[in-house]
Protein backbone atom coordinates (compact mmCIF):
# COMPACT_ATOMS: atom_id res chain seq x y z
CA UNK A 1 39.29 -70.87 139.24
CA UNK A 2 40.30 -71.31 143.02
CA UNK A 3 39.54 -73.72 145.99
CA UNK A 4 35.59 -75.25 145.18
CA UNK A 5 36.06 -74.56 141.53
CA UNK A 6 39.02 -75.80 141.12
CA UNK A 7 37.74 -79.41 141.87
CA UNK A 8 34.09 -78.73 140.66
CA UNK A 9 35.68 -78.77 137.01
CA UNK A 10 37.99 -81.76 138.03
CA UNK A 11 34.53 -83.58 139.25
CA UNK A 12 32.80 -81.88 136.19
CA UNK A 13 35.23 -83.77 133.74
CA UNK A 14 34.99 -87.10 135.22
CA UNK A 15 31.39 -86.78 134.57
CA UNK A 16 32.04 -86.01 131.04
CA UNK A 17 34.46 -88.71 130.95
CA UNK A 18 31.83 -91.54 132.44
CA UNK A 19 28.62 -90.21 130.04
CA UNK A 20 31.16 -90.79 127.30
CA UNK A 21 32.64 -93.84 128.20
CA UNK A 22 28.74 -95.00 128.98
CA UNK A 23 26.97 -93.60 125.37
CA UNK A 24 30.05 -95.38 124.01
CA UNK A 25 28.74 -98.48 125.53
CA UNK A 26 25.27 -98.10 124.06
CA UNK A 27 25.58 -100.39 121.16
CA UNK A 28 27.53 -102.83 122.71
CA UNK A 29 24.30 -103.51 125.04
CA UNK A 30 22.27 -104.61 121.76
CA UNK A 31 19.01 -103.03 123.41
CA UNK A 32 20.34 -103.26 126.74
CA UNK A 33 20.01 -107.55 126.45
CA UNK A 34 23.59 -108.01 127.08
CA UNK A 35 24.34 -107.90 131.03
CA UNK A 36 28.00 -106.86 131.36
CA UNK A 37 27.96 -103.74 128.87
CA UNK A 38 24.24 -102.97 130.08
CA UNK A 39 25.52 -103.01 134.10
CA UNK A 40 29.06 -100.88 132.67
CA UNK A 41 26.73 -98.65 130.54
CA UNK A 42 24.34 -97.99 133.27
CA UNK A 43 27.15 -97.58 135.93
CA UNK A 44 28.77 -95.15 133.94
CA UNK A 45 25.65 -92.76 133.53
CA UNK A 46 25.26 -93.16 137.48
CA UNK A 47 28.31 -92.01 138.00
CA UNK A 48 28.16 -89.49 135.53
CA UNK A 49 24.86 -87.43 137.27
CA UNK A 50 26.18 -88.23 140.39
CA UNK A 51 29.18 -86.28 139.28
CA UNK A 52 27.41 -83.59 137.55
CA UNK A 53 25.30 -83.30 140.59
CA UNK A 54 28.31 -82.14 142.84
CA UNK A 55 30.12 -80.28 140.26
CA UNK A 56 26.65 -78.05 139.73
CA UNK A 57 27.61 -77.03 143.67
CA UNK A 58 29.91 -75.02 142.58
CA UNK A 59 29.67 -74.36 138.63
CA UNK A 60 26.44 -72.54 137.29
CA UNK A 61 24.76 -75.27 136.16
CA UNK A 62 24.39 -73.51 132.34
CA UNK A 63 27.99 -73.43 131.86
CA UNK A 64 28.30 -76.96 133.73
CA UNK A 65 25.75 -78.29 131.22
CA UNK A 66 27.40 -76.44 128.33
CA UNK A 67 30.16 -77.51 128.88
CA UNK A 68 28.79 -81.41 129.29
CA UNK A 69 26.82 -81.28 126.40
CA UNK A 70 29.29 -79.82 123.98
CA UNK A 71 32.44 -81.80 125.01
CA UNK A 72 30.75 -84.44 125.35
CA UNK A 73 29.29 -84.42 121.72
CA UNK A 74 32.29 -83.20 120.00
CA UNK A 75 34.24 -86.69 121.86
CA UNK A 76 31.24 -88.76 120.67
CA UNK A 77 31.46 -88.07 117.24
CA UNK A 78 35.44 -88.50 117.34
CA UNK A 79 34.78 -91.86 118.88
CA UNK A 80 31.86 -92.80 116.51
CA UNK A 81 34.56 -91.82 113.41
CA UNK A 82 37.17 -93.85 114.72
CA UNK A 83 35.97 -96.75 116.58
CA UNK A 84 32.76 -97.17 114.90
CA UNK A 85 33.55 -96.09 111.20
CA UNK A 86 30.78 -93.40 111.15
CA UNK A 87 31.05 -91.06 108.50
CA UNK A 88 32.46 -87.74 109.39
CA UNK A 89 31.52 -85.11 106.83
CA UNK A 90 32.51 -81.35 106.26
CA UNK A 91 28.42 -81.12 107.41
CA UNK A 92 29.21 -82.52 110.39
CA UNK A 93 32.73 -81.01 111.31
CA UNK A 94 30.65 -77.56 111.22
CA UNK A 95 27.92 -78.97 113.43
CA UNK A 96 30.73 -79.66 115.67
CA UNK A 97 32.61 -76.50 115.70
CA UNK A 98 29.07 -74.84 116.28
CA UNK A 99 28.50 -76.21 119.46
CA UNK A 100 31.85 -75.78 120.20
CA UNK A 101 31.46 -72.24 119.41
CA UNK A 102 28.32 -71.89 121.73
CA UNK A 103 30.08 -73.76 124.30
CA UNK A 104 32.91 -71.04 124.52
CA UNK A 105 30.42 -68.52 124.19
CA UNK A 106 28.27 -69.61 126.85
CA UNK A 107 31.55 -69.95 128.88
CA UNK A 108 32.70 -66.12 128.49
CA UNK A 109 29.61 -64.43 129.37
CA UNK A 110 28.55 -67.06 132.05
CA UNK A 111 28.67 -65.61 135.91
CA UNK A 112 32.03 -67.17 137.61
């Protein structure tokens, strides 16, 4: 990774960052009737594609979304385990270390 790429995946992980910090605002909303973690919630998934839509400049957008979807995920669940008390299973776990899987796989054959 050099010059453009180099701050596509800076740009790219923000925009992980704010879909994350924005899904983990979902239920806080209570069907989107509470105004200050609907307008957070909806800022953060604004900022997120607006992100995603400058890092795809630069990053083929099938490892960009890859790499979205599967980090993203994988930090969901972690956040839904701790912060939420959602059960985390041995089920689940292997869910997550199959998308993590395809994510690196994805990664290593995608065009640089």
């Amino acid at each position: 990774m050099t010059g453009g790429y180099d701050m596509a995946y800076v740009l790219l992980g923000i925009a992980i960052a704010a879909e994350v910090m924005a899904t983990s605002l979902l239920k806080a909303t209570a069907g989107f009737t509470r105004l200050g973690p609907t307008l957070a919630c909806l800022g953060g998934y604004g900022l997120a594609f607006v992100l995603l839509s400058q890092a795809v400049k630069q990053i083929p957008v099938g490892v960009a979304y890859a790499l979205w979807s599967g980090l993203g995920t994988a930090t969901i669940v972690a956040i839904g385990a701790v912060f939420l008390g959602e059960p985390v299973g041995a089920v689940k776990l292997a869910g997550i270390a199959l998308i993590i899987a395809g994510v690196v796989i994805v990664n290593l054959t995608g065009a640089h």
